[in-house]
Protein backbone atom coordinates (compact mmCIF):
# COMPACT_ATOMS: atom_id res chain seq x y z
CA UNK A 1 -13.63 38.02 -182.05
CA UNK A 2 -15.48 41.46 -182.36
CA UNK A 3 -17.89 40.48 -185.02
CA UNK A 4 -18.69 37.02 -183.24
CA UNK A 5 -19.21 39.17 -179.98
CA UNK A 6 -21.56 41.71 -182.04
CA UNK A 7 -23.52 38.37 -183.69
CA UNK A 8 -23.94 37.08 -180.29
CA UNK A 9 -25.50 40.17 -178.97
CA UNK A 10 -27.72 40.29 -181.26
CA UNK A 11 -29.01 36.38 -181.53
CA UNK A 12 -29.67 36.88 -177.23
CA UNK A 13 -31.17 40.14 -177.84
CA UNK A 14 -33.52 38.80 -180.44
CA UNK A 15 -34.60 35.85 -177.55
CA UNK A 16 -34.83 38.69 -174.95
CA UNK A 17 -37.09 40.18 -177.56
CA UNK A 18 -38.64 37.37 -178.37
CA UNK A 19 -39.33 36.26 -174.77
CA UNK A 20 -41.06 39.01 -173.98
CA UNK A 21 -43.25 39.48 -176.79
CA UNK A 22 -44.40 35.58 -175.93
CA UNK A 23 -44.70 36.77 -172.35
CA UNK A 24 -47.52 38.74 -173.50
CA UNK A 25 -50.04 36.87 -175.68
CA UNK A 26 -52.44 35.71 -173.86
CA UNK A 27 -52.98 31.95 -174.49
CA UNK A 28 -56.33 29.73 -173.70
CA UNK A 29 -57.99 26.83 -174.68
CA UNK A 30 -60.32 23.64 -174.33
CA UNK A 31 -59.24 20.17 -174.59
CA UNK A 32 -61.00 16.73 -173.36
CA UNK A 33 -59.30 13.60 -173.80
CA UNK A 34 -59.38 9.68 -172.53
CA UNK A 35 -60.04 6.41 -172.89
CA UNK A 36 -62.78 3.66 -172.75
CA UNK A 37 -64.63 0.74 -173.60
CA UNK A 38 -67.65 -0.92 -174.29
CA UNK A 39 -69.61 -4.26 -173.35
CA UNK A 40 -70.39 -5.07 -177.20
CA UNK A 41 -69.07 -2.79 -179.23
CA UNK A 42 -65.26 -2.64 -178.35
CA UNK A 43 -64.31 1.06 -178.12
CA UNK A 44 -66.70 2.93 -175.71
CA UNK A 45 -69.76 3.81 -178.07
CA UNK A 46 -71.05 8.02 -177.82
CA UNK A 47 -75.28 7.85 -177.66
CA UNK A 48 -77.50 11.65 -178.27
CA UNK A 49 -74.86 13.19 -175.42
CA UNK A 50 -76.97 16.55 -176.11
CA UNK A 51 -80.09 14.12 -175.01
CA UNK A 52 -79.10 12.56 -172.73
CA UNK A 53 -75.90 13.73 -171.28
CA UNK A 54 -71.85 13.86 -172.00
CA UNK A 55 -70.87 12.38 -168.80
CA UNK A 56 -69.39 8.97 -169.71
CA UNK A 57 -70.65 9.60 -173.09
CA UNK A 58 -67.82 11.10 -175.24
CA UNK A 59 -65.78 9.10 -177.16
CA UNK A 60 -63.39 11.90 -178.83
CA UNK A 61 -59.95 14.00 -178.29
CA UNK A 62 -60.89 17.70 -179.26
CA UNK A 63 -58.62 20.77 -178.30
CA UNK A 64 -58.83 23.88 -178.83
CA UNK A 65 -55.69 26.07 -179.07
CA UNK A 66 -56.34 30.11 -178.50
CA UNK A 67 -54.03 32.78 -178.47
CA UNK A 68 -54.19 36.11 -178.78
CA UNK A 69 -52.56 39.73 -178.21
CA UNK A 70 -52.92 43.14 -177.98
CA UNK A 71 -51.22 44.98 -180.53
CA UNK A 72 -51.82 48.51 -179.96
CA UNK A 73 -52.92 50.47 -177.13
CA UNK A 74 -52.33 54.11 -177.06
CA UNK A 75 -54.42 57.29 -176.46
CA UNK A 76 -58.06 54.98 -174.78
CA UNK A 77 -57.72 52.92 -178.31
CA UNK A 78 -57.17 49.12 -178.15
CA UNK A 79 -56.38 46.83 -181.18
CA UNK A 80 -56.34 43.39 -180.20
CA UNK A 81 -55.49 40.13 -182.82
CA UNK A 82 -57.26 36.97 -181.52
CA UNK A 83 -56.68 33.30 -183.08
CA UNK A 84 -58.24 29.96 -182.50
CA UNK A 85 -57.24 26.42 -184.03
CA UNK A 86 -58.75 23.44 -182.99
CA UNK A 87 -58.44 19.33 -183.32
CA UNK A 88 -61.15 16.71 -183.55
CA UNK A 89 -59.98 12.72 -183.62
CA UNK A 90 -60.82 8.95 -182.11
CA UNK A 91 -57.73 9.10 -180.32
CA UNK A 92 -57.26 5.63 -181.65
CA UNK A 93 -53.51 5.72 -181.57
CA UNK A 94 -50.29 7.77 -181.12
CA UNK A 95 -49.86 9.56 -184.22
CA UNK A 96 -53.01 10.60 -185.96
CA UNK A 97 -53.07 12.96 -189.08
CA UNK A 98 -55.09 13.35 -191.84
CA UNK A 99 -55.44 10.92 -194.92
CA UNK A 100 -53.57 8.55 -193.17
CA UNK A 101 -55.02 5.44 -195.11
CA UNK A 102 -56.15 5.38 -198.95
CA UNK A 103 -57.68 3.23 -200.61
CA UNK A 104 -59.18 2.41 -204.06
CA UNK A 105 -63.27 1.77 -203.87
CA UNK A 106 -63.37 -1.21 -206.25
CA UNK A 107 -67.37 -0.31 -207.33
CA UNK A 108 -66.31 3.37 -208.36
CA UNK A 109 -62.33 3.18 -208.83
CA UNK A 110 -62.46 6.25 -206.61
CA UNK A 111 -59.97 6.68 -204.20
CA UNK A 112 -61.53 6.77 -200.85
CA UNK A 113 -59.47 8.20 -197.90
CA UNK A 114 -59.66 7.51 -193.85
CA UNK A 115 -59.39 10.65 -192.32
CA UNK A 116 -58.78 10.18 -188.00
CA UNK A 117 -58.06 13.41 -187.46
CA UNK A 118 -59.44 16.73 -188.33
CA UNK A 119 -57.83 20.33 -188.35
CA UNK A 120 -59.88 23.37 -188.41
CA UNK A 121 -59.38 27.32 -188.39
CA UNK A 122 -62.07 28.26 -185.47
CA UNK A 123 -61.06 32.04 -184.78
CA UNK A 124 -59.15 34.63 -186.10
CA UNK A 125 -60.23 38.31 -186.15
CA UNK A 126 -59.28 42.03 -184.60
CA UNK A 127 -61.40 43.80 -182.28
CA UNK A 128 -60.95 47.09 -181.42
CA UNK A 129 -62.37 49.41 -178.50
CA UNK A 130 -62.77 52.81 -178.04
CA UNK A 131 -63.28 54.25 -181.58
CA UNK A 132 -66.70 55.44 -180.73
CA UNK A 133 -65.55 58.29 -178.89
CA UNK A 134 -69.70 58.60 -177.37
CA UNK A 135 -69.20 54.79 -176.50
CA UNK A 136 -65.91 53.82 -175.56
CA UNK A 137 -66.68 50.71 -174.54
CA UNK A 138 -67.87 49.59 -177.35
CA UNK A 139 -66.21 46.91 -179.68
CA UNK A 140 -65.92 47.15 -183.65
CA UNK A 141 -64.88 43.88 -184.87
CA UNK A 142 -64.45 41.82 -188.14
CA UNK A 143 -62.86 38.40 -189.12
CA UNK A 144 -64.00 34.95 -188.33
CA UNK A 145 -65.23 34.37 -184.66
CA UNK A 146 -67.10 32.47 -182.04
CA UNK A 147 -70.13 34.99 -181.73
CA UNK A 148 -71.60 35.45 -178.14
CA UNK A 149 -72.56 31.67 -177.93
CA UNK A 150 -75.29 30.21 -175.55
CA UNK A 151 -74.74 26.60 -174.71
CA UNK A 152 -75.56 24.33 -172.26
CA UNK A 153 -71.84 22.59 -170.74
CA UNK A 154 -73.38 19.30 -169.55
CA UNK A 155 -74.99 18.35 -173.11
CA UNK A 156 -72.97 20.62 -175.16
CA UNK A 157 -76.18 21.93 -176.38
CA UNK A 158 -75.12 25.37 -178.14
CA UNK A 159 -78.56 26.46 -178.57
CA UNK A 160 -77.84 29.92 -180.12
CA UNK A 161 -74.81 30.01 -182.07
CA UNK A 162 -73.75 32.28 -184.93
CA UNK A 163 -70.44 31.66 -184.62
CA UNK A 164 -68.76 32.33 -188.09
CA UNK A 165 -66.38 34.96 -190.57
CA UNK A 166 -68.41 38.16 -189.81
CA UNK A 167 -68.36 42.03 -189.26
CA UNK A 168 -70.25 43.96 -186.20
CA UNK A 169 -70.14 46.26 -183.16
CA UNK A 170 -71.55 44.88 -179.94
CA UNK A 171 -71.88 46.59 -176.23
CA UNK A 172 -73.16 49.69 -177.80
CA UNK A 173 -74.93 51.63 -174.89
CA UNK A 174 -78.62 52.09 -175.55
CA UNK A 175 -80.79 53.40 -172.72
CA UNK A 176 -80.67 50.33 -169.82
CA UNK A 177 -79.18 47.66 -172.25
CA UNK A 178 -76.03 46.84 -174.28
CA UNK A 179 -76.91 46.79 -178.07
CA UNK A 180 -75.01 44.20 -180.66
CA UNK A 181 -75.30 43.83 -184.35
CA UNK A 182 -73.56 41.53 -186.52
CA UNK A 183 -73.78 39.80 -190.07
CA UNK A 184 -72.20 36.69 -190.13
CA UNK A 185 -71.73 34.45 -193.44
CA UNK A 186 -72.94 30.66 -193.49
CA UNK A 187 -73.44 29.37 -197.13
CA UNK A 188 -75.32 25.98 -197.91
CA UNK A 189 -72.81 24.56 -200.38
CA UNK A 190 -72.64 27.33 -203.40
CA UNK A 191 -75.61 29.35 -201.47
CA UNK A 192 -74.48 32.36 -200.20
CA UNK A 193 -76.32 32.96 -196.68
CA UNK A 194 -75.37 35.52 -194.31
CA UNK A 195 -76.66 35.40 -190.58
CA UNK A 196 -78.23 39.14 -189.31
CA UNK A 197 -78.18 39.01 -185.89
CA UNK A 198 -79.53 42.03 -183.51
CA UNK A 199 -79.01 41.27 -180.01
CA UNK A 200 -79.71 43.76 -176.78
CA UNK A 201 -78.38 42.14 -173.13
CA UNK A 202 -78.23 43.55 -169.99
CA UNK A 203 -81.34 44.64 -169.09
CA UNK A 204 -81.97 44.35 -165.59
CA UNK A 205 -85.68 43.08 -164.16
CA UNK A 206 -85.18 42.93 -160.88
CA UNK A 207 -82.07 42.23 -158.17
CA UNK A 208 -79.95 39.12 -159.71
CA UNK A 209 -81.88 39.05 -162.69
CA UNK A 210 -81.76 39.85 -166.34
CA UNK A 211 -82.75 40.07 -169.92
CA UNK A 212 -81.27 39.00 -173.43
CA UNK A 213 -83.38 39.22 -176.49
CA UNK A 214 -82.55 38.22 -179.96
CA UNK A 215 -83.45 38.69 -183.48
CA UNK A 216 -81.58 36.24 -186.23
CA UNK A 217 -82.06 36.39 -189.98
CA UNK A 218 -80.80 34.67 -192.90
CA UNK A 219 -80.57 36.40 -195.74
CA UNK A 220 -80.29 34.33 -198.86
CA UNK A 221 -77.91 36.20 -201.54
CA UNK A 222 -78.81 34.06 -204.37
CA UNK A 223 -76.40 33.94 -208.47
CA UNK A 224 -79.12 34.80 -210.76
CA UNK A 225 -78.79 31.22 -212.19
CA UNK A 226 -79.88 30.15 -208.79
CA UNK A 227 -83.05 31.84 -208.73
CA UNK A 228 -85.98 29.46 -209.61
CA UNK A 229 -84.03 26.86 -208.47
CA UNK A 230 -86.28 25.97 -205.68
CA UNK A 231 -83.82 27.88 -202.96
CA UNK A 232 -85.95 27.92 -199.46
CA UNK A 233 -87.81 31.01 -198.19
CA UNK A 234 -85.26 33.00 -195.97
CA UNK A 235 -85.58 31.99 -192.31
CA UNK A 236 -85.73 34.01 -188.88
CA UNK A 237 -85.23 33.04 -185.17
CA UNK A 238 -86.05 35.14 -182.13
CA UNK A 239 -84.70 34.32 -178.36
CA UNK A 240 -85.63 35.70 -174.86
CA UNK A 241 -83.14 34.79 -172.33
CA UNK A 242 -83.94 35.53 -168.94
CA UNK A 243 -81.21 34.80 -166.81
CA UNK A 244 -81.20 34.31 -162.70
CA UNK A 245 -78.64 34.45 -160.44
CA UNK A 246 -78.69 33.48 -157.05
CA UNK A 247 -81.50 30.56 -157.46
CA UNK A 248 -80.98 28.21 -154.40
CA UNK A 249 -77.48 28.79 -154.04
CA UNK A 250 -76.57 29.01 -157.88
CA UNK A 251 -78.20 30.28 -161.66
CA UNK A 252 -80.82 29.67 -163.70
CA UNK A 253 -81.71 30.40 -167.18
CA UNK A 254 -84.99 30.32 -169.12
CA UNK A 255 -84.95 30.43 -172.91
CA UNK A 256 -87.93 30.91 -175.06
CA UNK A 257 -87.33 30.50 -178.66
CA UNK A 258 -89.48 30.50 -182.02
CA UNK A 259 -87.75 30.50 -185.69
CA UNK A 260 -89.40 29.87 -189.61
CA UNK A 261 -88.41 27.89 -192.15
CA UNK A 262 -85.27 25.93 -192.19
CA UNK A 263 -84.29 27.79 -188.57
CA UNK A 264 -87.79 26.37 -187.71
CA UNK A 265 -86.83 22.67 -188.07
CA UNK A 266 -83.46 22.95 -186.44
CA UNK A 267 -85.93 23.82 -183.11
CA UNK A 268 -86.77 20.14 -182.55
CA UNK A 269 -83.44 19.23 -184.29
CA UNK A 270 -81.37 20.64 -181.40
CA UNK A 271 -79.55 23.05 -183.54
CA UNK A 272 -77.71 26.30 -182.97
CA UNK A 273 -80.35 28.54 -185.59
CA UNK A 274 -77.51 28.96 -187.91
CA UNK A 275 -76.17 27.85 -191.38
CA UNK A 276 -79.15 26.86 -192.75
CA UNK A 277 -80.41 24.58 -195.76
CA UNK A 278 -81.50 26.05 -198.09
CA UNK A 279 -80.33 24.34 -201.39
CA UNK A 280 -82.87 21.97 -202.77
CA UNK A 281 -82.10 18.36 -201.66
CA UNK A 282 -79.44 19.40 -198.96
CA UNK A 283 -80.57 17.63 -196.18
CA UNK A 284 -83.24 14.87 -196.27
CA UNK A 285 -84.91 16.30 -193.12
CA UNK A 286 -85.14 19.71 -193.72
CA UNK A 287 -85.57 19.62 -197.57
CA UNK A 288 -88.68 21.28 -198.28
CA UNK A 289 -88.53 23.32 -194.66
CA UNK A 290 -90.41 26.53 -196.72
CA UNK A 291 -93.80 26.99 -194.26
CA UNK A 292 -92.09 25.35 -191.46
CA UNK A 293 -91.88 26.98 -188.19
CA UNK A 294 -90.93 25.64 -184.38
CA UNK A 295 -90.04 26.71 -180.59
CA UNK A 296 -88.38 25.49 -178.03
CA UNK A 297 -88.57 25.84 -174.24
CA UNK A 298 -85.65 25.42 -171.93
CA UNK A 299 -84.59 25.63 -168.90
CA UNK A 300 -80.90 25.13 -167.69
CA UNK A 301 -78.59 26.04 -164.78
CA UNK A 302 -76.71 25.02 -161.85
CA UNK A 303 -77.66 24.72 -158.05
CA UNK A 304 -76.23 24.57 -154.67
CA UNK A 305 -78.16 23.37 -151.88
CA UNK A 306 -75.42 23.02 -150.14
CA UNK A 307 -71.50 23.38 -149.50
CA UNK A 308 -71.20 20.17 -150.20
CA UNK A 309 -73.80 19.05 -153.29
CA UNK A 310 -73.83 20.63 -157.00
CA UNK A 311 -76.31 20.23 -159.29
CA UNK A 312 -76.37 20.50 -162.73
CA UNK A 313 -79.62 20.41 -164.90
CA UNK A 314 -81.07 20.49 -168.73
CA UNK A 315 -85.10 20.66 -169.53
CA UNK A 316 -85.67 21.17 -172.83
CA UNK A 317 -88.90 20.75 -175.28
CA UNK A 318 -88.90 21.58 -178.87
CA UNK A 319 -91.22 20.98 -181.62
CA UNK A 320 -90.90 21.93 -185.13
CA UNK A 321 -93.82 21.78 -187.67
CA UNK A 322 -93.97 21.12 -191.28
CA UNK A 323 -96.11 21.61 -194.47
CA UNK A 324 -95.56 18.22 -196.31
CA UNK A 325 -94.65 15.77 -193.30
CA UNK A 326 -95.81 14.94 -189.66
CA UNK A 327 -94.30 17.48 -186.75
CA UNK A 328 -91.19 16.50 -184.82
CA UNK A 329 -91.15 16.87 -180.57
CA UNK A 330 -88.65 16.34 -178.73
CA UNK A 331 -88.21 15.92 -174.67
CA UNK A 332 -84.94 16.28 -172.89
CA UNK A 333 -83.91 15.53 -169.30
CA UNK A 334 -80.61 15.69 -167.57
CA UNK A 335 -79.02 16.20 -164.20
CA UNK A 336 -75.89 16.36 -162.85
CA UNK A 337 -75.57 15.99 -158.96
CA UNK A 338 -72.27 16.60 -157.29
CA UNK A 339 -71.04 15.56 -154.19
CA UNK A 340 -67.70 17.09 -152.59
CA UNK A 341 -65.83 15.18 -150.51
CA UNK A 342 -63.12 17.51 -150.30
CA UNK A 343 -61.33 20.51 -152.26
CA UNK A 344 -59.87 18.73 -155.15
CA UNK A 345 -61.91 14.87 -154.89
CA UNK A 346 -65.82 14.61 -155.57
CA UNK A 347 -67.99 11.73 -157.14
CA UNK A 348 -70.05 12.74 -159.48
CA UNK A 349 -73.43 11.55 -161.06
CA UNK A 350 -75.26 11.72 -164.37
CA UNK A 351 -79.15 10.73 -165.24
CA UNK A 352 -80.68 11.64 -168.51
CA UNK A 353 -83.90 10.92 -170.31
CA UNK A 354 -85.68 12.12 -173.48
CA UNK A 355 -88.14 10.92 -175.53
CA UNK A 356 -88.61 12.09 -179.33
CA UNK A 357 -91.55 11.50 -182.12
CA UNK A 358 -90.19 12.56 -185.57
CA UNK A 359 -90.92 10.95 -188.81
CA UNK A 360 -89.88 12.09 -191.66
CA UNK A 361 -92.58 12.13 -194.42
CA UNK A 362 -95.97 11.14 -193.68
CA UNK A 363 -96.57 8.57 -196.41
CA UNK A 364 -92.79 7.02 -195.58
CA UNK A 365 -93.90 4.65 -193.24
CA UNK A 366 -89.65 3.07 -193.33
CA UNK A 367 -88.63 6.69 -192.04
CA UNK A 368 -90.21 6.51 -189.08
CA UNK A 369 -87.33 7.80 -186.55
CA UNK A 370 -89.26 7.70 -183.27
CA UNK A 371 -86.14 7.25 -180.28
CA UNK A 372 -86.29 7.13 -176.33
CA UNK A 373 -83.00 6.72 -174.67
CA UNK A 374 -82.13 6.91 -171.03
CA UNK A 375 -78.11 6.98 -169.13
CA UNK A 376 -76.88 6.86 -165.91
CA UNK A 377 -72.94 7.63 -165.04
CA UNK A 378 -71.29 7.09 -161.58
CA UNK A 379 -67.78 9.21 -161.57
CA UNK A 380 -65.22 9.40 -159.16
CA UNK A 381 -63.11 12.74 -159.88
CA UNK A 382 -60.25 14.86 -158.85
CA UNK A 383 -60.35 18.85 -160.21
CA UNK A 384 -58.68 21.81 -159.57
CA UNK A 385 -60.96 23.43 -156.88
CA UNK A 386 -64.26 22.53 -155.63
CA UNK A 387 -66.40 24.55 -157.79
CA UNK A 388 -69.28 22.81 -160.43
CA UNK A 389 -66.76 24.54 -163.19
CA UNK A 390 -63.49 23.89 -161.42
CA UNK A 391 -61.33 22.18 -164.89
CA UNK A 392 -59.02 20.50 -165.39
CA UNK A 393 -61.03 17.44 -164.28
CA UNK A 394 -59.84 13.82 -164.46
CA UNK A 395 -62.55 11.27 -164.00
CA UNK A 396 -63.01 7.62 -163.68
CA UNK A 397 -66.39 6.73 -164.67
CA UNK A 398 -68.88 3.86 -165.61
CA UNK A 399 -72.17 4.48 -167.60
CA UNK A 400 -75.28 2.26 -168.43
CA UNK A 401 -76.80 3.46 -171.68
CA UNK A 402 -80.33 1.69 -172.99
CA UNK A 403 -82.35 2.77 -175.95
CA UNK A 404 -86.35 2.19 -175.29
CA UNK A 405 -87.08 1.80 -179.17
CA UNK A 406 -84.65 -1.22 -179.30
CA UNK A 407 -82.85 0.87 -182.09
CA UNK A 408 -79.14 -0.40 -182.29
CA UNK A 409 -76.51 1.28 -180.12
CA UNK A 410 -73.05 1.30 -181.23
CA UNK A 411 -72.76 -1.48 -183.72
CA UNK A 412 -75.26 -3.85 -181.91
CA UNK A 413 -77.80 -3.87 -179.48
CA UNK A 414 -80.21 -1.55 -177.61
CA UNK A 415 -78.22 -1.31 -174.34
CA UNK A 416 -74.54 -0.78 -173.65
CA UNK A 417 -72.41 0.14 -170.93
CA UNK A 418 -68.92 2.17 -170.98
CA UNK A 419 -66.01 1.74 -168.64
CA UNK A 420 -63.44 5.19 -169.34
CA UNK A 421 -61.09 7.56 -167.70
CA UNK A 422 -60.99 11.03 -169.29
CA UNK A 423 -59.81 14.94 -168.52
CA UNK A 424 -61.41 17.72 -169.26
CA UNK A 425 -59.88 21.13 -169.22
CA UNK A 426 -60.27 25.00 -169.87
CA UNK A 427 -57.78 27.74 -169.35
C-alpha cells in the first residue's frame, strides 16, 4: 500500500508540475474560417483580395498556432523560446490531411497526389534581452521568424516582409532611433540567397508622428558550378515609412518604396521584397528581371470620424520597369466603412477597385495580362468589442465581384457574387 501511495504522489505531483509549467507559456494565434457559395461557380470563388479587398473574398481555413515561453530569467537576462505552426486548407470537409487522394496520371504513369491541406513550420527561434550590458533593451535573436512585418489587414498586403530562418539584433539604441540588423536566408530552388536587412524606427518628426527607414539586400551566395549560369544581378529595396497617429480620429501610414532587379518587379507584383528569383527560368514574369527596377506609393490606415463610423482604407500604385518587355502599373483602391450599432453588433462595408496594365513580353502579343476588377461586400457582424480590430469576428456577408476585362472569374464568367458566413480571430 506504501509503494502505491509513493507512485501516486508522484504521478499528481508530476500534473501539479505539469500544470503549472502550461500555466505559463504564453499561447496566441490567428485563425479565419467559414463557409460560402457562389452564383456560377459552386463554392464561393476568392478574386485579387490584395486588389480589391478580403471582405467576402476568402475562400480558405488558415490558423495559426503560437506558443511560446520564457525559459530563463535571472540577474536583468531573459531567454525566451518562441514557436509557430500554422494550417492552410478549402475546408471542403471534416477531416482534411495531406495526400488524401492518389492517383496515377495515365500520360506520365506518375503518381499525382491531391493535397487539401497544408502544414507548415512558421516560427521557432530564442530571443534573448539584456546581454548588451550598454543596451539592455536590446534583443539578440536567431532561428526562423516572422521579421518585423508591414502589412496592410484589409488586403493582406504584407508589403515588407523578410520573414524567414535568420540571425540579428534589433532595438539597438542609436542617437533618437532604434537600430535593427538582420540576415535572413531565402533560396530560389538550389540558389542560396540571404536577405540583409538594416532597419532604424522610432524616430520622432513631430507630436504623433514617426519615421521607419529601410535598407534590404539580397545577397546571392552562388556553388561555383552555378556561376555563368545566367543567375540574376543581386537585388536591393529601400522603404520610408512615415507613420501618423491621431489622423481624424485614427492612423495613417505613408510608404515610399524603390527596389532593383528581381525586388524591382515584385513592386508592381504586390510582393513582400523578399525571396527572390534569381535562377534562370524560375518564374516566367520575372525571368530576365537583371536592369529592372520599380516603386511603389501607398497609403493605408484607419479613421474615425466618429464614435460610431470606422473606416478602413488601401491606396496603392506601383510600377515596375523592365529591359526586354513593356512596364507593369498597377492601381489599387479599397475601403472599409464601419458602422456600430452597438458594443458587440456592427454592419460592415467593403468597395474596392484597381486597374492594372502588365504584359509580359513585348513581342507576345497572347501574354497580354491587362485586368480591372471592382467588389462590393455588405456584412452584418458581431465582435468582441467595438473597436475596427476588435476579433474574434463572425460575419454574415454578401459580395458582388465583376472583372472589367471580361477575364473569367472562378471557373466561368466575368462577374460573380458570394453568399458566406465566416470568423475571424486573433489572440
Amino acid at each position: 500500500m506504501k509503494k502505491h501511495t509513493l507512485k501516486l504522489t508522484g504521478v499528481i505531483s508530476t500534473m501539479m508540475v505539469s500544470t503549472s509549467v502550461l500555466a505559463e507559456v504564453d499561447f496566441h494565434g490567428y485563425m479565419r474560417a467559414g463557409i460560402g457559395i457562389s452564383g456560377d461557380n459552386g463554392q464561393q470563388v476568392r478574386y485579387e483580395s490584395n486588389k480589391i479587398g478580403r471582405l467576402g473574398n476568402e475562400d480558405d481555413l488558415y490558423a495559426e498556432v503560437q506558443l511560446g515561453k520564457e525559459v530563463y530569467n535571472q540577474n536583468g537576462k531573459s531567454f525566451y523560446v518562441d514557436s509557430m505552426a500554422a494550417w492552410l486548407s478549402n475546408g471542403s470537409n471534416d477531416f482534411e490531411g495531406t495526400n488524401t487522394s492518389c492517383e496515377l496520371v495515365q500520360d506520365t504513369q506518375e503518381i499525382s497526389c491531391n493535397n487539401d491541406a497544408q502544414f507548415a513550420i512558421r516560427q521557432f527561434n530564442v530571443k534573448a534581452e539584456g546581454l548588451i550590458a550598454r543596451d539592455p533593451g536590446a534583443v539578440i535573436w536567431a532561428g526562423k521568424r516572422y521579421y518585423q512585418r508591414h502589412d496592410i489587414h484589409i488586403t493582406d498586403f504584407y508589403y515588407w516582409d523578410t520573414s524567414g530562418s535568420g540571425a540579428g539584433v534589433e532595438n539597438i539604441s542609436a542617437g533618437p532611433g532604434k537600430l535593427s540588423l538582420a540576415a535572413l536566408r531565402q533560396d530560389d530552388g538550389d540558389v542560396n540567397v540571404n536577405n540583409l536587412d538594416i532597419r532604424y524606427a522610432e524616430l520622432g518628426l513631430w507630436d504623433e508622428a514617426n519615421l521607419e527607414l529601410g535598407f534590404n539586400y539580397g545577397f546571392i551566395n552562388e556553388t561555383d558550378d552555378q556561376k555563368g549560369m545566367g543567375i540574376s544581378d543581386d537585388p536591393l529595396m529601400v522603404t520610408a515609412e512615415l507613420t501618423m497617429a491621431d489622423v481624424v480620429g485614427g492612423l495613417n501610414k505613408v510608404i515610399l518604396q524603390y527596389a532593383t532587379n528581381s525586388y524591382g518587379a515584385q513592386m508592381a507584383g504586390l510582393e513582400a521584397g523578399n525571396s527572390p528569383e534569381v535562377s534562370p527560368g524560375s518564374d516566367t514574369l520575372l525571368n530576365g528581371s537583371d536592369g529592372s527596377d520599380g516603386y511603389r506609393i501607398i497609403n493605408w490606415g484607419v479613421m474615425a470620424p466618429s464614435d460610431t463610423w470606422e473606416i478602413g482604407y488601401q491606396l496603392v500604385y506601383a510600377r515596375s520597369t523592365f529591359d526586354n518587355k513593356d512596364d507593369h502599373d498597377i492601381f489599387s483602391v479599397v475601403v472599409r466603412p464601419m458602422y456600430k450599432w452597438n458594443e458587440y453588433n456592427r454592419t460592415v462595408f467593403e468597395a474596392g477597385w484597381f486597374t492594372e496594365d502588365n504584359r509580359v513580353d513585348k513581342d507576345l502579343d497572347n501574354n497580354n495580362a491587362d485586368a480591372s476588377a471592382g467588389k462590393f461586400t455588405i456584412a452584418q457582424a458581431w465582435s468582441a468589442g467595438s473597436s475596427f480590430w476588435a476579433r474574434p469576428e463572425l460575419r454574415v456577408y454578401a459580395s458582388y465581384i465583376e472583372d472589367y476585362e471580361d477575364n473569367s472569374i472562378g471557373k466561368a464568367g466575368d462577374s460573380e457574387y458570394n453568399l458566406g458566413v465566416q470568423v475571424e480571430a486573433w489572440w
